[in-house]
PDB file of N, CA and C in Angstrom:
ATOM      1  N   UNK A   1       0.810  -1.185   0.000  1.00  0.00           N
ATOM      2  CA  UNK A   1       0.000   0.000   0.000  1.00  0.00           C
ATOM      3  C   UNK A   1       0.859   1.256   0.000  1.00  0.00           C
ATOM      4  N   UNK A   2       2.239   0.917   0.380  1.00  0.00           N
ATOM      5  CA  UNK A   2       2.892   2.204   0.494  1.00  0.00           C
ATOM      6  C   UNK A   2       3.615   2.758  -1.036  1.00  0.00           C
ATOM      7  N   UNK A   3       3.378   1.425  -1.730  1.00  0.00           N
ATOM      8  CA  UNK A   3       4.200   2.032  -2.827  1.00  0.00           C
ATOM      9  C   UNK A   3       2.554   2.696  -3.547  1.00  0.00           C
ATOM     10  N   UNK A   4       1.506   2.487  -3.386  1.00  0.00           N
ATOM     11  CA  UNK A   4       0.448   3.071  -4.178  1.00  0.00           C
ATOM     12  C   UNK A   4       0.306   4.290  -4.019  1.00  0.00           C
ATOM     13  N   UNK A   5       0.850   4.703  -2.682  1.00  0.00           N
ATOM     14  CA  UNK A   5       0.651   5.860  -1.680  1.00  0.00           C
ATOM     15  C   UNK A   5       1.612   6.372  -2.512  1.00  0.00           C
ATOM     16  N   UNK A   6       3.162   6.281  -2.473  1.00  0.00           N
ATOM     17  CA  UNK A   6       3.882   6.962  -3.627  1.00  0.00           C
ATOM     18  C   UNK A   6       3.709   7.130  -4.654  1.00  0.00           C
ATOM     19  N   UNK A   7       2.611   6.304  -5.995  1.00  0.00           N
ATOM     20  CA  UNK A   7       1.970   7.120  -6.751  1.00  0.00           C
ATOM     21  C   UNK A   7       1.279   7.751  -6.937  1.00  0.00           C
ATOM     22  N   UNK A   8       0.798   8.325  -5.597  1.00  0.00           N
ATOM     23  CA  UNK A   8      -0.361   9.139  -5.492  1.00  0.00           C
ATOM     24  C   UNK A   8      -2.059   8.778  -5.707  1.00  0.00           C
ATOM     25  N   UNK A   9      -1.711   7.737  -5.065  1.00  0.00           N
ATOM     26  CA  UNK A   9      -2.820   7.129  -5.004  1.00  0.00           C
ATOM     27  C   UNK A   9      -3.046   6.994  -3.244  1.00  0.00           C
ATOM     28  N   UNK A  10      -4.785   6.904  -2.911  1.00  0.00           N
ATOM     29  CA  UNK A  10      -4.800   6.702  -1.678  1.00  0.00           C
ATOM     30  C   UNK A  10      -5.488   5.024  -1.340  1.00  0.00           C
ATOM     31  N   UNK A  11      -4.755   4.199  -0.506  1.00  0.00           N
ATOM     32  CA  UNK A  11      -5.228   3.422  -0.101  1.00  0.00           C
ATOM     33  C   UNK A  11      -5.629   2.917   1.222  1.00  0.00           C
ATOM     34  N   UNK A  12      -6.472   2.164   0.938  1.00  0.00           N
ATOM     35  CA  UNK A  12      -6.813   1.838   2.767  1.00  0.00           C
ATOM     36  C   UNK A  12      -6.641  -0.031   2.631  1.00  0.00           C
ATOM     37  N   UNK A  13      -6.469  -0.477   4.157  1.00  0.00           N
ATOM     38  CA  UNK A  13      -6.648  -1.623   3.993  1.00  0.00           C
ATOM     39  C   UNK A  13      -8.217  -1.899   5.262  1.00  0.00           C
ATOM     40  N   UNK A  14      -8.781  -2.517   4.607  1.00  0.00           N
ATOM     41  CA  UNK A  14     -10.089  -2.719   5.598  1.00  0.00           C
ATOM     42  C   UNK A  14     -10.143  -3.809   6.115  1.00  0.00           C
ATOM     43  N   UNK A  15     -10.667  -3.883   7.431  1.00  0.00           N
ATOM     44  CA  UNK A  15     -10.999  -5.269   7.753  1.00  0.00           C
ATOM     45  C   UNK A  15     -12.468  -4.973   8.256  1.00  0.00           C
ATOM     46  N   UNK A  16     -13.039  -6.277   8.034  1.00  0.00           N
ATOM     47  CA  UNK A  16     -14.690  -6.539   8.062  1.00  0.00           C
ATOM     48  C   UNK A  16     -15.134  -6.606   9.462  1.00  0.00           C
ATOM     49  N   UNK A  17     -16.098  -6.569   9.925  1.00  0.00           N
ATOM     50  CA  UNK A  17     -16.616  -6.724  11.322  1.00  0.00           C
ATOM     51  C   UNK A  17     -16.582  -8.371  11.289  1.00  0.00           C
ATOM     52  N   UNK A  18     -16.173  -9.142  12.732  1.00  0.00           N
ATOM     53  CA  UNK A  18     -16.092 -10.266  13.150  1.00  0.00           C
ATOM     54  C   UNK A  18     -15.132 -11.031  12.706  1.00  0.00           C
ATOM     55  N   UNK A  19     -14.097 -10.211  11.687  1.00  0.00           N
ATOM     56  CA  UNK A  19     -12.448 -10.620  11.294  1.00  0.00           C
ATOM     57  C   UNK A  19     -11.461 -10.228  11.774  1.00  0.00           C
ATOM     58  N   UNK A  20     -10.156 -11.123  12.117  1.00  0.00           N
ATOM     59  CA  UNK A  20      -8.983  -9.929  12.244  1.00  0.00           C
ATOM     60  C   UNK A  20      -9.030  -9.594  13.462  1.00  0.00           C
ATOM     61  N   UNK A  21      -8.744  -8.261  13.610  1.00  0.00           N
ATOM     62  CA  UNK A  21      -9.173  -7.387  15.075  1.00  0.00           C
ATOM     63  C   UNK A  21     -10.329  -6.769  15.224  1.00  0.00           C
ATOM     64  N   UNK A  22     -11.045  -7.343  14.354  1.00  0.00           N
ATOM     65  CA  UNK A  22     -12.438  -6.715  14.755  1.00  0.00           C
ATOM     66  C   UNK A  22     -13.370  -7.945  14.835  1.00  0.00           C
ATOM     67  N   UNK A  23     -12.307  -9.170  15.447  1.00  0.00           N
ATOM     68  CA  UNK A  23     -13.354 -10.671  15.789  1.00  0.00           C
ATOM     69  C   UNK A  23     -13.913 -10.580  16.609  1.00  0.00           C
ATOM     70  N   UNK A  24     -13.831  -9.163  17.508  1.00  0.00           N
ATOM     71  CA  UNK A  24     -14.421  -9.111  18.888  1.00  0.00           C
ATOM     72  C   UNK A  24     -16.025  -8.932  18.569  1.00  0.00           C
ATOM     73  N   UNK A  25     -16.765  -8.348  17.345  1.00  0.00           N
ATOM     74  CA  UNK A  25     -17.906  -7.954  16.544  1.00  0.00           C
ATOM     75  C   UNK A  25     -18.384  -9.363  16.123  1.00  0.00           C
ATOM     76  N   UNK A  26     -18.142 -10.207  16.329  1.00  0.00           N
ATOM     77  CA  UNK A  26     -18.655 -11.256  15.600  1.00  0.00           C
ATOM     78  C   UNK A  26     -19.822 -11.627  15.885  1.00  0.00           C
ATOM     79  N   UNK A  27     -20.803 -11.732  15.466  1.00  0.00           N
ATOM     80  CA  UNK A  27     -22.283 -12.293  16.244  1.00  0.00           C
ATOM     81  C   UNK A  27     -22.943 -12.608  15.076  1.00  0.00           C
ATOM     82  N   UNK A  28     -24.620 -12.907  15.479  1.00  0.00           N
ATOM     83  CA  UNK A  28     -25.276 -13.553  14.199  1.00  0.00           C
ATOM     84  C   UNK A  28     -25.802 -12.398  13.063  1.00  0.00           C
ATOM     85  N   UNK A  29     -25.305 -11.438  13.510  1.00  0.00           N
ATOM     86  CA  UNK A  29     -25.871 -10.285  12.248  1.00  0.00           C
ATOM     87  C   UNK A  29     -24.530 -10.338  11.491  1.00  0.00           C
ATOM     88  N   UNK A  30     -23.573 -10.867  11.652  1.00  0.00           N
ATOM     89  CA  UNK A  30     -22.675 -10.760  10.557  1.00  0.00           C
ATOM     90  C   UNK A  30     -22.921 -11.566   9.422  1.00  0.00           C
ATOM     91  N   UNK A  31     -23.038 -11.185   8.463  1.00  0.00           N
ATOM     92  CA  UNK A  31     -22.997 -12.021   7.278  1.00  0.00           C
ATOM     93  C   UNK A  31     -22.413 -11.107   6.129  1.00  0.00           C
ATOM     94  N   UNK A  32     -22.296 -11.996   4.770  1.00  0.00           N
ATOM     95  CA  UNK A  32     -22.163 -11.335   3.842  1.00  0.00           C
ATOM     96  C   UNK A  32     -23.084 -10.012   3.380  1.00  0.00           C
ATOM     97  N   UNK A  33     -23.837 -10.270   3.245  1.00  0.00           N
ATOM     98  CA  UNK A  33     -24.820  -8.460   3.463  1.00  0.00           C
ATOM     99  C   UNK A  33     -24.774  -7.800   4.154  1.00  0.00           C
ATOM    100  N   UNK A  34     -23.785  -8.353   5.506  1.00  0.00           N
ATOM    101  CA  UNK A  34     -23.746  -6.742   6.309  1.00  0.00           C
ATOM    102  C   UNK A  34     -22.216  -6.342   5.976  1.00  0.00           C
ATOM    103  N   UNK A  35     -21.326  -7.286   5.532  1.00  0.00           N
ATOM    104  CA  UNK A  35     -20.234  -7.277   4.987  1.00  0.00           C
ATOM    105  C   UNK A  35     -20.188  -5.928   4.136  1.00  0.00           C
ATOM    106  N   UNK A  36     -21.238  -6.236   2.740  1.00  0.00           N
ATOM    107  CA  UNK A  36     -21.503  -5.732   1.581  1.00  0.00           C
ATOM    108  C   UNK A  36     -21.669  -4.225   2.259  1.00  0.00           C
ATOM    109  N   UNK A  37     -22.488  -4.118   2.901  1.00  0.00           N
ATOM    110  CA  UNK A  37     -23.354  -2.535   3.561  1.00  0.00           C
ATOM    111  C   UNK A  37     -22.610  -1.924   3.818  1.00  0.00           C
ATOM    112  N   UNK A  38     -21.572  -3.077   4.479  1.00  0.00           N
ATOM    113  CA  UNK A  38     -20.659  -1.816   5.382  1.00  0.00           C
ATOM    114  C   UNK A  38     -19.927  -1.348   4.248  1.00  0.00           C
ATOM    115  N   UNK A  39     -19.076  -1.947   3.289  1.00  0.00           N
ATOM    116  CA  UNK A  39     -18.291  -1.689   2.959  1.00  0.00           C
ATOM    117  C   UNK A  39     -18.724  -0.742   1.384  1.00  0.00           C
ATOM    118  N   UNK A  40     -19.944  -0.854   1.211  1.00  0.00           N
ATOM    119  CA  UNK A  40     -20.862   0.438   0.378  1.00  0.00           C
ATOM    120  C   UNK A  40     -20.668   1.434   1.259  1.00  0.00           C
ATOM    121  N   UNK A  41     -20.462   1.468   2.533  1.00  0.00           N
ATOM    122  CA  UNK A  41     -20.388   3.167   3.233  1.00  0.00           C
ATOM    123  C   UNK A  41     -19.155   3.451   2.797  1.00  0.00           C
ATOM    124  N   UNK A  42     -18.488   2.332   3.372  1.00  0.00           N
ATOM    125  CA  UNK A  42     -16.907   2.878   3.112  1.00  0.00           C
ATOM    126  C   UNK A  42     -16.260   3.494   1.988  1.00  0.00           C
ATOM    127  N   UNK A  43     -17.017   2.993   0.792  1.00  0.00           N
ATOM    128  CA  UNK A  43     -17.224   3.488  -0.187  1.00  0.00           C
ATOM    129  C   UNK A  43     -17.460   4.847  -0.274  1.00  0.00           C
ATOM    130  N   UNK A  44     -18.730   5.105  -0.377  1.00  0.00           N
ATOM    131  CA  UNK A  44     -19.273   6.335  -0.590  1.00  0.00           C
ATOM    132  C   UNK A  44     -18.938   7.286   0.248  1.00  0.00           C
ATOM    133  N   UNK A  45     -18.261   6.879   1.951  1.00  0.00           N
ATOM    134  CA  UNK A  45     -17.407   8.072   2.747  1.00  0.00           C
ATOM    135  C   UNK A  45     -15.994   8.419   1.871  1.00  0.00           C
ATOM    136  N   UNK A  46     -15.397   7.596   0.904  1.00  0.00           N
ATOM    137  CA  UNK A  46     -14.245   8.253   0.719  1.00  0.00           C
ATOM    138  C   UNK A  46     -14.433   9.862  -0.491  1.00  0.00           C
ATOM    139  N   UNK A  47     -15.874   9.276  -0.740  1.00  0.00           N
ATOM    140  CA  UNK A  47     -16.256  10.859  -1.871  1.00  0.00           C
ATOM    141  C   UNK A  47     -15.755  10.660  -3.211  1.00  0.00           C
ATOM    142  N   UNK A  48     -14.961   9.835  -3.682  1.00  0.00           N
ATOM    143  CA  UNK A  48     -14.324   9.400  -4.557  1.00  0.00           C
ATOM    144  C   UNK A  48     -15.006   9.328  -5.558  1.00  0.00           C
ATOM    145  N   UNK A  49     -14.559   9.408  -7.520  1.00  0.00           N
ATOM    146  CA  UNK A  49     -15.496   9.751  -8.382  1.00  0.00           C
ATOM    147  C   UNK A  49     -15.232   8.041  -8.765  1.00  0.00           C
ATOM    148  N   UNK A  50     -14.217   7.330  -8.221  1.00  0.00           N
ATOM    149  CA  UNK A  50     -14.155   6.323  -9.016  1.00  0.00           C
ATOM    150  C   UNK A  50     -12.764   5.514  -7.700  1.00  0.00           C
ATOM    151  N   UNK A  51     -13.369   3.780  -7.508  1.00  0.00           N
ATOM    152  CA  UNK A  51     -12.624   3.205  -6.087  1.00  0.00           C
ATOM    153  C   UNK A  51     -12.570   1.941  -6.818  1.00  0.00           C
ATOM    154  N   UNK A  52     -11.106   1.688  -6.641  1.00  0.00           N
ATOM    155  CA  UNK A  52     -10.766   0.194  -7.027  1.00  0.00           C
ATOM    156  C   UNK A  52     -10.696  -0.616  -5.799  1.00  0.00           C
ATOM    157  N   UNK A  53     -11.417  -1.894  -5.649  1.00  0.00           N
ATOM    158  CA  UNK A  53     -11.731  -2.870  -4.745  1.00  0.00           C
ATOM    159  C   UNK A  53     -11.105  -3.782  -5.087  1.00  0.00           C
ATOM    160  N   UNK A  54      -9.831  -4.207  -3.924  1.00  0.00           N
ATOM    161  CA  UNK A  54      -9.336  -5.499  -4.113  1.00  0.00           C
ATOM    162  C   UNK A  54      -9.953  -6.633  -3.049  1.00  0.00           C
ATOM    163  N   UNK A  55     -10.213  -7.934  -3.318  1.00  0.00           N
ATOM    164  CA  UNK A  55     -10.572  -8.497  -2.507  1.00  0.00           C
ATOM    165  C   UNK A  55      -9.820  -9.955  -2.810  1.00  0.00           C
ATOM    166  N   UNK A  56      -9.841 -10.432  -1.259  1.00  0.00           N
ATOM    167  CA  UNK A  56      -9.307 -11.649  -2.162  1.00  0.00           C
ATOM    168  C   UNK A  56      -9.901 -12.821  -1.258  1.00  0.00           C
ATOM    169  N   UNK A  57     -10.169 -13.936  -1.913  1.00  0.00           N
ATOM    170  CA  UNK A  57     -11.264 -14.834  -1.629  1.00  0.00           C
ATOM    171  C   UNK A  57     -12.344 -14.610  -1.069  1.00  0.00           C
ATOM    172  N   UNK A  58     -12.997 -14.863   0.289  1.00  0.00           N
ATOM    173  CA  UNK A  58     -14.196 -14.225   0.372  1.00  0.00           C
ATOM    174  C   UNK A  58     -14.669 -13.188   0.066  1.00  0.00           C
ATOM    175  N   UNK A  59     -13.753 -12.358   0.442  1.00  0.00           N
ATOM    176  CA  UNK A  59     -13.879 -11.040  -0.162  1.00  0.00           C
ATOM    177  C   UNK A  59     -13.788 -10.354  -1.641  1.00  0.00           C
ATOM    178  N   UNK A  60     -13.874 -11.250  -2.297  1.00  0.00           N
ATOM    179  CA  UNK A  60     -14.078 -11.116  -3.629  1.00  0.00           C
ATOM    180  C   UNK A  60     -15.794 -11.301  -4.004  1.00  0.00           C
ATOM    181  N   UNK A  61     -16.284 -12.121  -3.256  1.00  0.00           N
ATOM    182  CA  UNK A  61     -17.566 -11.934  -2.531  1.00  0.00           C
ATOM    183  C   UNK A  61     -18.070 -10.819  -2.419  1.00  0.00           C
ATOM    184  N   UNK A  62     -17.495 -10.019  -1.451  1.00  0.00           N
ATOM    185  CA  UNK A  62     -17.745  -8.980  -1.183  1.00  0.00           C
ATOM    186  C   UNK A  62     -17.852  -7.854  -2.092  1.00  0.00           C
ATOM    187  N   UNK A  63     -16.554  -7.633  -2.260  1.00  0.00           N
ATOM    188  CA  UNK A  63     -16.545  -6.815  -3.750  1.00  0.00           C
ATOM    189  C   UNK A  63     -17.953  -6.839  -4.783  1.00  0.00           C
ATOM    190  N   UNK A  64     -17.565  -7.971  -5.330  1.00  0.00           N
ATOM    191  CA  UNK A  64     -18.613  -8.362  -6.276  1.00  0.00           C
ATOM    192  C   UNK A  64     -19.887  -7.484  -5.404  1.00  0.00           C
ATOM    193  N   UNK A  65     -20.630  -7.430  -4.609  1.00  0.00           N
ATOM    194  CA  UNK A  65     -21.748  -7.130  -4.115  1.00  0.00           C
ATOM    195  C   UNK A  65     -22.042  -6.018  -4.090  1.00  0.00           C
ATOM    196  N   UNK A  66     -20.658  -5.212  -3.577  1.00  0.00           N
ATOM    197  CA  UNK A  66     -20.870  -3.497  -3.557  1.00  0.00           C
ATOM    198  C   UNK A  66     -20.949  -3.245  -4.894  1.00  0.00           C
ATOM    199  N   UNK A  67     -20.190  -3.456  -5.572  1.00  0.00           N
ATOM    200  CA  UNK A  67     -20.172  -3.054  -7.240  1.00  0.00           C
ATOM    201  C   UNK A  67     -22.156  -3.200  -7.779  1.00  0.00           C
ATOM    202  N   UNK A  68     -22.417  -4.032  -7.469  1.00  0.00           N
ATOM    203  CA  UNK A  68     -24.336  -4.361  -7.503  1.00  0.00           C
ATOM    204  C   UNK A  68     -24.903  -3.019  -6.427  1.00  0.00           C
ATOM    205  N   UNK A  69     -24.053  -2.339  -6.062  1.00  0.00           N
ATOM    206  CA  UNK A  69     -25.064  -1.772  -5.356  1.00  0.00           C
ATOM    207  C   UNK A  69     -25.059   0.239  -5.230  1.00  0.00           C
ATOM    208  N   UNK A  70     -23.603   0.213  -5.842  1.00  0.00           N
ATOM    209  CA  UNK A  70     -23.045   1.668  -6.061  1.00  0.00           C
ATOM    210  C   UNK A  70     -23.435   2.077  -7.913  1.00  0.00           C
ATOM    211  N   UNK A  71     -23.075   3.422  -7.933  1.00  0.00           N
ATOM    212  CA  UNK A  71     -23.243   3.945  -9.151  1.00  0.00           C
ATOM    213  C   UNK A  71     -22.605   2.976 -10.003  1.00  0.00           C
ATOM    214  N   UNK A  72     -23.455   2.702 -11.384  1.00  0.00           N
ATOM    215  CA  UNK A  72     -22.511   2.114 -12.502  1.00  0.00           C
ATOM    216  C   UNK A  72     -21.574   3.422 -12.874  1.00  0.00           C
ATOM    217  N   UNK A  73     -19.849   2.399 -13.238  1.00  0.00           N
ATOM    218  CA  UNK A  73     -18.819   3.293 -13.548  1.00  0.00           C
ATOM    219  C   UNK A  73     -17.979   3.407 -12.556  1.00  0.00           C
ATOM    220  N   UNK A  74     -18.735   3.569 -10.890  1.00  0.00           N
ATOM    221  CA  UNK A  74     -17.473   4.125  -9.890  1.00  0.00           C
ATOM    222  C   UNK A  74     -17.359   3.313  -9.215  1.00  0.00           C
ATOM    223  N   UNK A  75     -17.067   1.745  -9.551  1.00  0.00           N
ATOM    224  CA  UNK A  75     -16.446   0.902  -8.786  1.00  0.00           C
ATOM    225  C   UNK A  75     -15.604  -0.014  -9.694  1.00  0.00           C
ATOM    226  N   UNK A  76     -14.238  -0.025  -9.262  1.00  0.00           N
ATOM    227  CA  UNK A  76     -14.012  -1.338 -10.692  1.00  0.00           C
ATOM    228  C   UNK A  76     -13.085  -2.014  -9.314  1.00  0.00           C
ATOM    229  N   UNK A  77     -13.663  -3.265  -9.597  1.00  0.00           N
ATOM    230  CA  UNK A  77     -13.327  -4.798  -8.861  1.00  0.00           C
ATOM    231  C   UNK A  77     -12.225  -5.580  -9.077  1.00  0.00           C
ATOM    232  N   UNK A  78     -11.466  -5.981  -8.383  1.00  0.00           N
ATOM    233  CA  UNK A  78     -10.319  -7.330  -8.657  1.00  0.00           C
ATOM    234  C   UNK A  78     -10.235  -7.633  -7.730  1.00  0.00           C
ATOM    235  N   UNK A  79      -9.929  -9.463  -8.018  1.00  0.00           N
ATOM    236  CA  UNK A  79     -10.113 -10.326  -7.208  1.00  0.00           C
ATOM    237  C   UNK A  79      -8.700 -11.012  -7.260  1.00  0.00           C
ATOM    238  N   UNK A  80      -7.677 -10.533  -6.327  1.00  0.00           N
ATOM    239  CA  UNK A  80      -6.805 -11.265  -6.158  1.00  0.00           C
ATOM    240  C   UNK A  80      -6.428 -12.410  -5.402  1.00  0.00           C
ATOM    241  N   UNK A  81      -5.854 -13.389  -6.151  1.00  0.00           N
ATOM    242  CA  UNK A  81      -5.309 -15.121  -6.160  1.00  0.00           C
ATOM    243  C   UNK A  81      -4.397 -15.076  -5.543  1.00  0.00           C
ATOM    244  N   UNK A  82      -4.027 -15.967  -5.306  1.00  0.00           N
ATOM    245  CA  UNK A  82      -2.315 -16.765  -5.296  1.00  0.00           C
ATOM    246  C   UNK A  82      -2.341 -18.313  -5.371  1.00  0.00           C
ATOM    247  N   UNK A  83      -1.383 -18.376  -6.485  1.00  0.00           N
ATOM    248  CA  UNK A  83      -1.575 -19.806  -6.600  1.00  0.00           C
ATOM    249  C   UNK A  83      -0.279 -20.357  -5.625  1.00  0.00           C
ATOM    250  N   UNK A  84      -0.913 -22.020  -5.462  1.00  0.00           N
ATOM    251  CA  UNK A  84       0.095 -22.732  -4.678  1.00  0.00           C
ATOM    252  C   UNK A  84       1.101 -22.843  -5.365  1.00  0.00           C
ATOM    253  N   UNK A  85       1.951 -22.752  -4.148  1.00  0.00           N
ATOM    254  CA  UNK A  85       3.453 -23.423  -4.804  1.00  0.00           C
ATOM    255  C   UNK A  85       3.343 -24.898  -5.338  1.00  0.00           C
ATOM    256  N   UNK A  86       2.792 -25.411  -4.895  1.00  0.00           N
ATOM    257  CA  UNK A  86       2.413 -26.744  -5.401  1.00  0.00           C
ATOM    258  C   UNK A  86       2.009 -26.824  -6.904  1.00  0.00           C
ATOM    259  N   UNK A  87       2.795 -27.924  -7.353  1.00  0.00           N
ATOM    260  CA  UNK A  87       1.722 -28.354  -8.531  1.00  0.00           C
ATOM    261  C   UNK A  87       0.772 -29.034  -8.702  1.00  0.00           C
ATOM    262  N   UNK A  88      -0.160 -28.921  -8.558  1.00  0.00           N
ATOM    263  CA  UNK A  88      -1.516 -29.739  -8.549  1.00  0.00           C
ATOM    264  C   UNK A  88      -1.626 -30.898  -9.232  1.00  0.00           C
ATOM    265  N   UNK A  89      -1.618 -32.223  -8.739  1.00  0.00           N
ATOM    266  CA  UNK A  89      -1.377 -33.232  -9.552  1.00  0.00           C
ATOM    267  C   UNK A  89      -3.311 -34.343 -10.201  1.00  0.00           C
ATOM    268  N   UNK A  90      -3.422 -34.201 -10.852  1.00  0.00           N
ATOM    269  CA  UNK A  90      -4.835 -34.039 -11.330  1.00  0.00           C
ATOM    270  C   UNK A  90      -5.174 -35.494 -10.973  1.00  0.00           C
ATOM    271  N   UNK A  91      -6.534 -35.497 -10.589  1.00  0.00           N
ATOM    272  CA  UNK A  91      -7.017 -36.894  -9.879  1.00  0.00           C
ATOM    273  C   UNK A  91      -7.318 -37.690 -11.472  1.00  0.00           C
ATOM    274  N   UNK A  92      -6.763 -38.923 -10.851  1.00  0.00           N
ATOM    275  CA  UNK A  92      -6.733 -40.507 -12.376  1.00  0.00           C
ATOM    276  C   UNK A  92      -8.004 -41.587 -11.890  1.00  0.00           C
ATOM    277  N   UNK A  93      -8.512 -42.144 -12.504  1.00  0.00           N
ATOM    278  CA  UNK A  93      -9.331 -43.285 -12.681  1.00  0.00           C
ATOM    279  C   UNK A  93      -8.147 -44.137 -11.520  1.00  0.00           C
TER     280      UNK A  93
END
């Protein structure tokens, strides 16, 4: 994030309610839709004409959802991977 910050770009890193350090929030209203909600505010507090969302595995989930729910145009999404070091050896008869 710091080298984005040196191109003049601003980034944040978020963590979700009932993840991380914010596992202390965890209860039965957490789900993916409150996931989504929250992170549509977070959105729309930065004022921004246009917010790139990285997410990666569940949270690609996530992503995907706000983008359904903000202006078309001012959200563009990626869903970052990592593949195993492993080579995946493919299941045989």
């Amino acid at each position: 994030m710091r080298r984005l910050g040196e191109l003049g770009h601003e980034a944040r890193a978020v963590t979700l309610a009932g993840v991380g350090d914010r596992a202390d929030e965890l209860s039965g209203r957490v789900t993916l839709e409150s996931h989504v909600a929250e992170t549509v505010e977070l959105v729309k507090a930065t004022a921004a004409e246009r917010v790139v969302l990285v997410g990666h595995s569940y949270a690609g989930c996530v992503i995907s959802g706000v983008a359904d729910r903000v202006p078309s145009g001012s959200v563009r999404c990626s869903t970052w991977t990592r593949s195993s070091p492993r080579t995946a050896t493919p299941a045989g008869p």
